[in-house]
C-alpha atoms as a PDB file:
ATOM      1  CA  UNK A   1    -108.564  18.526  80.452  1.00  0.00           C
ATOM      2  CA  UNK A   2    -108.358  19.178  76.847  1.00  0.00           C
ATOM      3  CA  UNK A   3    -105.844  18.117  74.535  1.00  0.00           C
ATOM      4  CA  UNK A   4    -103.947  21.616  74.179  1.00  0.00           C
ATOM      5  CA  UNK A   5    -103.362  21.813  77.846  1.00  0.00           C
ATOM      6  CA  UNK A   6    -102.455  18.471  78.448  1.00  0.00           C
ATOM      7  CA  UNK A   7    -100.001  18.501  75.561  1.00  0.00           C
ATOM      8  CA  UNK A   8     -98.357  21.636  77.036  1.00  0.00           C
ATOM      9  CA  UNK A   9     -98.272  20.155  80.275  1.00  0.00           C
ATOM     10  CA  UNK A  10     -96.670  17.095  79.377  1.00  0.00           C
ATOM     11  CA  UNK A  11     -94.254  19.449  76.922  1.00  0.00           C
ATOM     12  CA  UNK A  12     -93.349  21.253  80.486  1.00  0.00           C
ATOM     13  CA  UNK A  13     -92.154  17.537  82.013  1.00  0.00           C
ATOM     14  CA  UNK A  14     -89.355  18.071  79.544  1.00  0.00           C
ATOM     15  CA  UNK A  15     -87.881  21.378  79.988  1.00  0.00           C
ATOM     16  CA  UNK A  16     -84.814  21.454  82.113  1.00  0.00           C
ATOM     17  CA  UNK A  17     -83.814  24.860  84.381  1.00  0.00           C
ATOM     18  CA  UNK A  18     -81.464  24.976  81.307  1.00  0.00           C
ATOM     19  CA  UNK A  19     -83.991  25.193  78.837  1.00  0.00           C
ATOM     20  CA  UNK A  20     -86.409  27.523  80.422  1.00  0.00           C
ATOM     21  CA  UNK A  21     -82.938  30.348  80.817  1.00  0.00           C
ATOM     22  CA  UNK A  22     -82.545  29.501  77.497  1.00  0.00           C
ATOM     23  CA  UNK A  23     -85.976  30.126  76.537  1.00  0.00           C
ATOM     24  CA  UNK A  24     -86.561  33.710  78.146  1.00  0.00           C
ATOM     25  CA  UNK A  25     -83.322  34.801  77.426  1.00  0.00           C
ATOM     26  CA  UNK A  26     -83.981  34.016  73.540  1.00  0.00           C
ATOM     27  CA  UNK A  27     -87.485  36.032  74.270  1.00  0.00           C
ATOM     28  CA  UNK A  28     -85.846  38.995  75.454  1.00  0.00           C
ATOM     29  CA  UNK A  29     -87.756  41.204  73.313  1.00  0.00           C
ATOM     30  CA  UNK A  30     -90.710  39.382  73.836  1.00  0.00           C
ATOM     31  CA  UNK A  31     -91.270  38.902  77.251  1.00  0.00           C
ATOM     32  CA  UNK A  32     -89.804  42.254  78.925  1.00  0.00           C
ATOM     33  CA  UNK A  33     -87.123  41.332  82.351  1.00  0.00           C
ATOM     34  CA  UNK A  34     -89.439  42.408  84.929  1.00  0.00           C
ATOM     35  CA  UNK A  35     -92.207  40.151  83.432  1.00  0.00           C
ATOM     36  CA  UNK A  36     -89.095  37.055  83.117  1.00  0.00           C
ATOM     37  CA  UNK A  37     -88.387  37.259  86.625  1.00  0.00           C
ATOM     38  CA  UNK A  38     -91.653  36.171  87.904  1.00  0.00           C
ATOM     39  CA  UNK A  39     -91.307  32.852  85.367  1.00  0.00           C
ATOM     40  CA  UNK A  40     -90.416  29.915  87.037  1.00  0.00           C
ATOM     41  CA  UNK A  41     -91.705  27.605  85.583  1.00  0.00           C
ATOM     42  CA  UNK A  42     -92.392  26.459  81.777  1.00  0.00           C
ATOM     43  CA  UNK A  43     -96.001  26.411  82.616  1.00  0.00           C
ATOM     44  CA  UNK A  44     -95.650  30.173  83.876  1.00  0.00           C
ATOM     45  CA  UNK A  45     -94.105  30.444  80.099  1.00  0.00           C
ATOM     46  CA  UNK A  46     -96.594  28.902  78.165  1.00  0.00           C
ATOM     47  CA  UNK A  47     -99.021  30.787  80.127  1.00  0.00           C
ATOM     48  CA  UNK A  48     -97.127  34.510  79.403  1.00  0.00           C
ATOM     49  CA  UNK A  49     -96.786  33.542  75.599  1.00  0.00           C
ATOM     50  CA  UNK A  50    -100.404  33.053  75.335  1.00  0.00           C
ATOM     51  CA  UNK A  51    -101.404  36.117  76.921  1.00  0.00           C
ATOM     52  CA  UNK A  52     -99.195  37.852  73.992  1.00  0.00           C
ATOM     53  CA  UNK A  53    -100.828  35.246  71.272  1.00  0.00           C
ATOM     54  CA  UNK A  54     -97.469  34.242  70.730  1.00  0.00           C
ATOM     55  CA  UNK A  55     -98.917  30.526  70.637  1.00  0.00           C
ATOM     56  CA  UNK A  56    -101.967  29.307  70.629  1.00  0.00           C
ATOM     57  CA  UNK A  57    -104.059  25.980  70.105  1.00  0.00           C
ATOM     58  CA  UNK A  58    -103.072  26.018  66.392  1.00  0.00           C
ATOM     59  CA  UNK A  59    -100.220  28.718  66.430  1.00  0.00           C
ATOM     60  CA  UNK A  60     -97.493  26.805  67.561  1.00  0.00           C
ATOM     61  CA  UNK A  61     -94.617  27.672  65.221  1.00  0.00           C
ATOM     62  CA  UNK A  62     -92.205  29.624  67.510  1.00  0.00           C
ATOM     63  CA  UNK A  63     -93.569  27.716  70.098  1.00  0.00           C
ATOM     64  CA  UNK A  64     -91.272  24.646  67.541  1.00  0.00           C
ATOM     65  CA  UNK A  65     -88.523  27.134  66.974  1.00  0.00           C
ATOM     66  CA  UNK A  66     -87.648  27.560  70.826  1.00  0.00           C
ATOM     67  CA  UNK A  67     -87.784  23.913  71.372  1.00  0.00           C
ATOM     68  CA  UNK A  68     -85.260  23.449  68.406  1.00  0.00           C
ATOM     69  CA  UNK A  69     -82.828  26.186  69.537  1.00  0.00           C
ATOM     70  CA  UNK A  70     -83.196  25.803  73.351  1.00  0.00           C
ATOM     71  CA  UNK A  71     -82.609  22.419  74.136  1.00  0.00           C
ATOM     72  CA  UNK A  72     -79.201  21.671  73.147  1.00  0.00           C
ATOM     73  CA  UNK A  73     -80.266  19.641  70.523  1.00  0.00           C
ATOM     74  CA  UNK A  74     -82.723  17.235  72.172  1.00  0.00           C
ATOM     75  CA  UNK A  75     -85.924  16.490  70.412  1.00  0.00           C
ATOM     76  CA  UNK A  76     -88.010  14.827  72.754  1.00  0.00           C
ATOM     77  CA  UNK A  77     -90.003  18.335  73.581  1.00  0.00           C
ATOM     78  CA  UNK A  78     -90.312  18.700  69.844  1.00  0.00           C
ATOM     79  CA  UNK A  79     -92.007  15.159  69.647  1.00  0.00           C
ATOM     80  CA  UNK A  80     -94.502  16.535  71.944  1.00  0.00           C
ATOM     81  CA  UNK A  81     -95.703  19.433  70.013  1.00  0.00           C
ATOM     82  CA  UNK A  82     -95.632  17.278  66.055  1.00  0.00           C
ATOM     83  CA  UNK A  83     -97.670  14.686  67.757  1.00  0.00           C
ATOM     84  CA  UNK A  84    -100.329  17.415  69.087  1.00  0.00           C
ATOM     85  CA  UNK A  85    -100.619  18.648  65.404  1.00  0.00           C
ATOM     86  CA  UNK A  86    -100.326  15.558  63.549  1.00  0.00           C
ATOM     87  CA  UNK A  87    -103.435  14.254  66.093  1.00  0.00           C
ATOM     88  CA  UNK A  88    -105.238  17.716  65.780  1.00  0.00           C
ATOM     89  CA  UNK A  89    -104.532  17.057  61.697  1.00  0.00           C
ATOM     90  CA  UNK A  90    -105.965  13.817  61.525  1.00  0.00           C
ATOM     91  CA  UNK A  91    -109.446  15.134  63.791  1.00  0.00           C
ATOM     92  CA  UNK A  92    -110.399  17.972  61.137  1.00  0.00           C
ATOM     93  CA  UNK A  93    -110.609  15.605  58.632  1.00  0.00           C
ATOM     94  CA  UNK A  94    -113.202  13.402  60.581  1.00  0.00           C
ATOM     95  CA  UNK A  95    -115.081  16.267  61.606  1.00  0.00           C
ATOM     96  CA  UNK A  96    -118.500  15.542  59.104  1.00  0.00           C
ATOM     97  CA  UNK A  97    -121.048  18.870  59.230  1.00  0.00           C
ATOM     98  CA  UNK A  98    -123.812  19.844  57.805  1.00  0.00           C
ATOM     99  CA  UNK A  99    -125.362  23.449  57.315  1.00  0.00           C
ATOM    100  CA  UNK A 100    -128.750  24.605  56.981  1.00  0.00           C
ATOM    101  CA  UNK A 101    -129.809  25.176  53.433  1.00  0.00           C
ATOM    102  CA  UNK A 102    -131.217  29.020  53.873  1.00  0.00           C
ATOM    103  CA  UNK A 103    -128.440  31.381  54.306  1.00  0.00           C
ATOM    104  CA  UNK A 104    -130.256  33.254  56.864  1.00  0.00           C
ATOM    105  CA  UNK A 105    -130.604  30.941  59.193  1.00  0.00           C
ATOM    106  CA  UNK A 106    -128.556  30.450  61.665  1.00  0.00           C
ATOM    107  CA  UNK A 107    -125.341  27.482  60.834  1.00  0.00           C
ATOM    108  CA  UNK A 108    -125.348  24.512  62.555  1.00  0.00           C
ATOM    109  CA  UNK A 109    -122.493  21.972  62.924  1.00  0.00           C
ATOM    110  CA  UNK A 110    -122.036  18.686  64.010  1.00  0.00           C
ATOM    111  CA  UNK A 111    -119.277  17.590  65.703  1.00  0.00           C
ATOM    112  CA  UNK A 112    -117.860  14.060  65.798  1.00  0.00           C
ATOM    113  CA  UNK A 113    -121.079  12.092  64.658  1.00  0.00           C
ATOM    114  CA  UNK A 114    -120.896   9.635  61.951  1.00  0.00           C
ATOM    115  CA  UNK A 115    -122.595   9.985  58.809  1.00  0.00           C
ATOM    116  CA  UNK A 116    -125.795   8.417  59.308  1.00  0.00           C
ATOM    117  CA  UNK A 117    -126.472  10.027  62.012  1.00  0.00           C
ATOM    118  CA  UNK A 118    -125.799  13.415  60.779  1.00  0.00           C
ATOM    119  CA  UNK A 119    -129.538  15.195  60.946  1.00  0.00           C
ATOM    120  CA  UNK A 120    -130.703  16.251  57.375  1.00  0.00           C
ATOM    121  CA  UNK A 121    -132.470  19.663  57.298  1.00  0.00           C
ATOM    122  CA  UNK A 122    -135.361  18.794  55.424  1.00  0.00           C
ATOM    123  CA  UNK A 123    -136.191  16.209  58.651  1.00  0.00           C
ATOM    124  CA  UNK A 124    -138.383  17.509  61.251  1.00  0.00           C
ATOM    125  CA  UNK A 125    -138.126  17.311  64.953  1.00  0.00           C
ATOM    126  CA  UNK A 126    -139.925  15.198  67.469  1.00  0.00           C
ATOM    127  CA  UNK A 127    -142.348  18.041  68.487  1.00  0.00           C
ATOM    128  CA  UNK A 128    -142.972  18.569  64.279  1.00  0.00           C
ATOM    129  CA  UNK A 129    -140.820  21.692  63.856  1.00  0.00           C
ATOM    130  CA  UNK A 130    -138.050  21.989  61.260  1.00  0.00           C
ATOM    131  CA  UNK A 131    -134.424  22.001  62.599  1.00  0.00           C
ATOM    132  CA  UNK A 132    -134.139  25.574  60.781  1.00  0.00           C
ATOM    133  CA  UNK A 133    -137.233  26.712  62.634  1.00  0.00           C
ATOM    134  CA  UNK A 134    -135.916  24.914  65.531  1.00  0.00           C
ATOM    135  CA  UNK A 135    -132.670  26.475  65.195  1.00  0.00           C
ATOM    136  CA  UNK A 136    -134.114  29.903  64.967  1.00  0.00           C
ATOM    137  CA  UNK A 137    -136.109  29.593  68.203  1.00  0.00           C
ATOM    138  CA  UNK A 138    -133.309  28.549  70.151  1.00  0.00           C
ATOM    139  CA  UNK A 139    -131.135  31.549  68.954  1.00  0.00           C
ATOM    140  CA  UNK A 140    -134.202  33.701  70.006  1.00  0.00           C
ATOM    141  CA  UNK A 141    -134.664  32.220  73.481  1.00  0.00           C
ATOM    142  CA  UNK A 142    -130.982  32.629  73.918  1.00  0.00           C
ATOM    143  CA  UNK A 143    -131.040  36.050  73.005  1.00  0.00           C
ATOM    144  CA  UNK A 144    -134.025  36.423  75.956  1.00  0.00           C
ATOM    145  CA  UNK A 145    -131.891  34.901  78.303  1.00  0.00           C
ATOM    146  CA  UNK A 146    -129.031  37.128  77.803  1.00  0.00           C
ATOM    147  CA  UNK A 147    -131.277  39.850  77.944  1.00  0.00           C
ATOM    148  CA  UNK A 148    -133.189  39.223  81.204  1.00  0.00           C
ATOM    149  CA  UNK A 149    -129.938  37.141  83.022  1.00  0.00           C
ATOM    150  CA  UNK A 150    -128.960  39.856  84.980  1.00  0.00           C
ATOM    151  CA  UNK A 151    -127.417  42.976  85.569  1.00  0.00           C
ATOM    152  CA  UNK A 152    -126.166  45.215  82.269  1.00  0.00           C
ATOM    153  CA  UNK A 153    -121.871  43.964  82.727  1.00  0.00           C
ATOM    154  CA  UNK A 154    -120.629  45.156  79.151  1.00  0.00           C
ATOM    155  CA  UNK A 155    -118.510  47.639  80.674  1.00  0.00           C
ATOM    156  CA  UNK A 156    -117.303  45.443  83.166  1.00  0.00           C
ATOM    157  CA  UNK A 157    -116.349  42.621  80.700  1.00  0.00           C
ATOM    158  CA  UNK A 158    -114.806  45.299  77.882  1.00  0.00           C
ATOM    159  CA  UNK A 159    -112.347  45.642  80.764  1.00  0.00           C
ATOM    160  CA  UNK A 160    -111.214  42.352  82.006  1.00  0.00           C
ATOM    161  CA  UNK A 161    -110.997  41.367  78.397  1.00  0.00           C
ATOM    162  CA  UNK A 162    -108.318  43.953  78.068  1.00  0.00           C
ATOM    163  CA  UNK A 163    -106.576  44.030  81.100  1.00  0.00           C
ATOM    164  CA  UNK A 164    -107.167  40.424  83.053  1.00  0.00           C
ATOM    165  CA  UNK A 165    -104.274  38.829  81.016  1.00  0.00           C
ATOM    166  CA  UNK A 166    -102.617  35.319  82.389  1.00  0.00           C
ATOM    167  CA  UNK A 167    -104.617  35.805  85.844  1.00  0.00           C
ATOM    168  CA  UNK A 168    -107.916  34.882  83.767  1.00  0.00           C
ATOM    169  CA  UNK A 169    -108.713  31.318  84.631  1.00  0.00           C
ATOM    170  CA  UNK A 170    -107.880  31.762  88.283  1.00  0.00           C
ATOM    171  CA  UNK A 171    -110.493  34.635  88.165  1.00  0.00           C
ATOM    172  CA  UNK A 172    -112.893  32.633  86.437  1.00  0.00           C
ATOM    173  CA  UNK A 173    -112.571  29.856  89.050  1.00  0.00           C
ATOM    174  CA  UNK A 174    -112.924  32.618  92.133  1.00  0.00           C
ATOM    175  CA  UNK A 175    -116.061  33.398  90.288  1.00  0.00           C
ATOM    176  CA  UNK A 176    -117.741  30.186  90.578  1.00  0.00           C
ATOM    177  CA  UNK A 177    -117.007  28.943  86.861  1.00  0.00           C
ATOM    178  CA  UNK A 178    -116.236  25.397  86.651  1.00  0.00           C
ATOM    179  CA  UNK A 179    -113.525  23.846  85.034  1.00  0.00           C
ATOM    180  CA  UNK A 180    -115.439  22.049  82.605  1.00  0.00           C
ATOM    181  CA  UNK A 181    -116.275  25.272  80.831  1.00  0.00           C
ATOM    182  CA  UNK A 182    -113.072  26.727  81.115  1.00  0.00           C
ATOM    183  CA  UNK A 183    -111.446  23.931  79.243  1.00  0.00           C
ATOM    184  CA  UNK A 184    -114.606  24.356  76.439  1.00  0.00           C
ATOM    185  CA  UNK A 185    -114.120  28.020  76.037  1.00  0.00           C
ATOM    186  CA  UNK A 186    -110.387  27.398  75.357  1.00  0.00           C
ATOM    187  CA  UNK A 187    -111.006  24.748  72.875  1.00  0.00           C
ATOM    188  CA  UNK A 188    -113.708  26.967  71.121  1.00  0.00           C
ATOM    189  CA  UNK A 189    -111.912  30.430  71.317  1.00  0.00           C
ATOM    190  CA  UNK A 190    -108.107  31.114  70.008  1.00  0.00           C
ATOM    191  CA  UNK A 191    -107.636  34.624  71.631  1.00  0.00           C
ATOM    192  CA  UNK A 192    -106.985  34.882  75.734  1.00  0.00           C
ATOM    193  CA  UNK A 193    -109.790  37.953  75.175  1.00  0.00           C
ATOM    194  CA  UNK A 194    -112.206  35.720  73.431  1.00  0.00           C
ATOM    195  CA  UNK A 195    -111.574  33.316  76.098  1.00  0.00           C
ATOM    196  CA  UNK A 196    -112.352  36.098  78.617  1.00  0.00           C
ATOM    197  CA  UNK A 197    -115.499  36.989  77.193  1.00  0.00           C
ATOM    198  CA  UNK A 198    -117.201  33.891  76.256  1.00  0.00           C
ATOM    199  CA  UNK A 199    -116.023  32.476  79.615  1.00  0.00           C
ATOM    200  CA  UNK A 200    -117.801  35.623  81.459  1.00  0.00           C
ATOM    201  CA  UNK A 201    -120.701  35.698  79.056  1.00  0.00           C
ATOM    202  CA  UNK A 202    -121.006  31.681  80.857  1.00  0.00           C
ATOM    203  CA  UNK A 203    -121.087  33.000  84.352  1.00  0.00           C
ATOM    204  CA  UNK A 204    -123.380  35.511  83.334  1.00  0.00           C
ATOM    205  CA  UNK A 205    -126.179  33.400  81.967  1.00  0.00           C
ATOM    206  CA  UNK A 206    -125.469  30.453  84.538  1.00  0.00           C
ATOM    207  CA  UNK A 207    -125.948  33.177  87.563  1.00  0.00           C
ATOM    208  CA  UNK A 208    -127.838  35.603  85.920  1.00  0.00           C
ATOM    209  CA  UNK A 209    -129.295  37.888  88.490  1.00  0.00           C
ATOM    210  CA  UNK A 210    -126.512  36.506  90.842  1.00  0.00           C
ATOM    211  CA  UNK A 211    -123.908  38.565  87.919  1.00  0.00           C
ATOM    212  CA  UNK A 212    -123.030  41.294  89.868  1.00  0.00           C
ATOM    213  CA  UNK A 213    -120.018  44.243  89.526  1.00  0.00           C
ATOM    214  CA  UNK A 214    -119.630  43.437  93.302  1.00  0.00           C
ATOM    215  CA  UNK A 215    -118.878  39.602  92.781  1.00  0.00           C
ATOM    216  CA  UNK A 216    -116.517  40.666  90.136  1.00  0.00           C
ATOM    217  CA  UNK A 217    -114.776  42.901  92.565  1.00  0.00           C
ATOM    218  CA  UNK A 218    -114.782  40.247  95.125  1.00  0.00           C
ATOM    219  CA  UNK A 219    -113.004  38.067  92.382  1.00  0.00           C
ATOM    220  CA  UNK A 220    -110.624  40.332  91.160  1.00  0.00           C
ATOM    221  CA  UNK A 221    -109.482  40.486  95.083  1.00  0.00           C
ATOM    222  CA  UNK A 222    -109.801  36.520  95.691  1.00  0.00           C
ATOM    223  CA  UNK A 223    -106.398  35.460  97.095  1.00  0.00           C
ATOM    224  CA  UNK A 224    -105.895  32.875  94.441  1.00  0.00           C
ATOM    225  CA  UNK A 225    -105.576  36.298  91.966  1.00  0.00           C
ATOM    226  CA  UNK A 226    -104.866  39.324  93.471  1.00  0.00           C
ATOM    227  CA  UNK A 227    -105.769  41.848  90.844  1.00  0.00           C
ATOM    228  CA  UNK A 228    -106.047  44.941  93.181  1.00  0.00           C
ATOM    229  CA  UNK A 229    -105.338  46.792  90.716  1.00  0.00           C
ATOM    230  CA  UNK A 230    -108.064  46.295  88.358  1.00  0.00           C
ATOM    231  CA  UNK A 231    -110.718  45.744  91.345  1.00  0.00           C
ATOM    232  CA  UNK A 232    -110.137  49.328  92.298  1.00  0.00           C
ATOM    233  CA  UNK A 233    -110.579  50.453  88.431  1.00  0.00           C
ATOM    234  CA  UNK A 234    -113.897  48.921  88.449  1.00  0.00           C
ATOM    235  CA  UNK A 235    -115.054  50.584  92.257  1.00  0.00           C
ATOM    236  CA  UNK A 236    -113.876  53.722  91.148  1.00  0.00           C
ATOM    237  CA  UNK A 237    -115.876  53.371  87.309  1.00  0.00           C
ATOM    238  CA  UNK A 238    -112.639  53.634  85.613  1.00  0.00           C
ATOM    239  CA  UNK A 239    -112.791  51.659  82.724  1.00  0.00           C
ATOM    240  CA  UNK A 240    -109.318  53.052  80.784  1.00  0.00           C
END
């Protein structure tokens, strides 16, 4: 589990029935009555706020202002959140990277590695290519997989990134996608769409021919998500 969600799951430990009426009620004009009644929980919160990029991994401001002015003055939620970003504050400045000297080649970071260890461009790889050229090849062979993994899904995907909303990771696990990859996407990507996307451009190249419209249908009517609605878009080819 990755840091975000575990901090907002350990956040939700501390919200009382209290808080949470306090909460939607002071998001009246975000979150719309109809959509408030189906909240029960604060992890059914956090989960509608994201879907309208009202927080995020590093968007968290009113996420600080409701736990200020909900929670009849405790602080203890509050504690959660400033040790999150003081932690996430303290791993961007360890983060050493390195880019590739020729501005057309593709950029290549690396993530928590010490110095030393740090690959210099100029180096060359154990089978005697350059890590630009070696770079370049493996943004070509990636760009062959995508093209040969399966079926042609843009339209399909256009549409879930729109309309899939807070159903999208129990989707994504009806699919087949595992958890692990879930968690990446969401650490890599801000935006619930981006999430979408780069989570069903994933499944896409791990099943390739196996990508079908059908097994998205099937997923769309999976218990676990019940997204009728959108399952019959996609059978009848409307894409609106």
């Amino acid at each position: 589990m990755g840091d975000y969600r575990a901090m907002l799951i350990e956040l939700a430990s501390k919200i009382r029935p209290d808080d949470l009426r306090n909460m939607l009620f002071a998001l009246k004009e975000v979150i719309k009555k109809r959509e408030s009644e189906k909240i029960k929980t604060a992890i059914d919160l956090w989960d509608a706020l994201e879907d309208r990029e009202y927080i995020g991994r590093d968007n968290l401001e009113q996420l600080k202002h409701l736990l200020r002015s909900c929670m009849d003055g405790r602080t203890d939620g509050l504690r959660i959140v400033e040790d999150y970003e003081a932690k996430r504050a303290q791993q961007r400045q360890q983060l050493p990277f390195t880019e590739l000297p020729n501005s057309q080649s593709p950029q290549i970071v690396y993530v928590n590695l010490p110095p030393h260890l740090i690959p210099n461009p100029a180096q060359r790889t154990q089978n005697g290519m350059s890590y630009s050229d070696y770079a370049k090849q493996q943004t070509g062979n990636k760009t062959e997989q995508r093209k040969y993994a399966g079926h042609d899904l843009s339209k399909e995907i256009n549409f879930l990134t729109r309309n899939l909303g807070r159903n999208w990771r129990f989707f994504m696990r009806a699919l087949g996608v595992d958890d692990t990859v879930i968690e990446h996407v969401e650490g890599q990507y801000r935006t619930v769409r981006d999430q979408i996307y780069y989570c069903m451009q994933e499944w896409i190249q791990d099943q390739k021919q196996g990508a079908t419209k059908e097994r998205i249908i099937q997923a769309l009517r999976d218990s676990s998500v019940e997204r009728n609605d959108l399952a019959a878009g996609l059978e009848l080819g409307d894409y609106k």
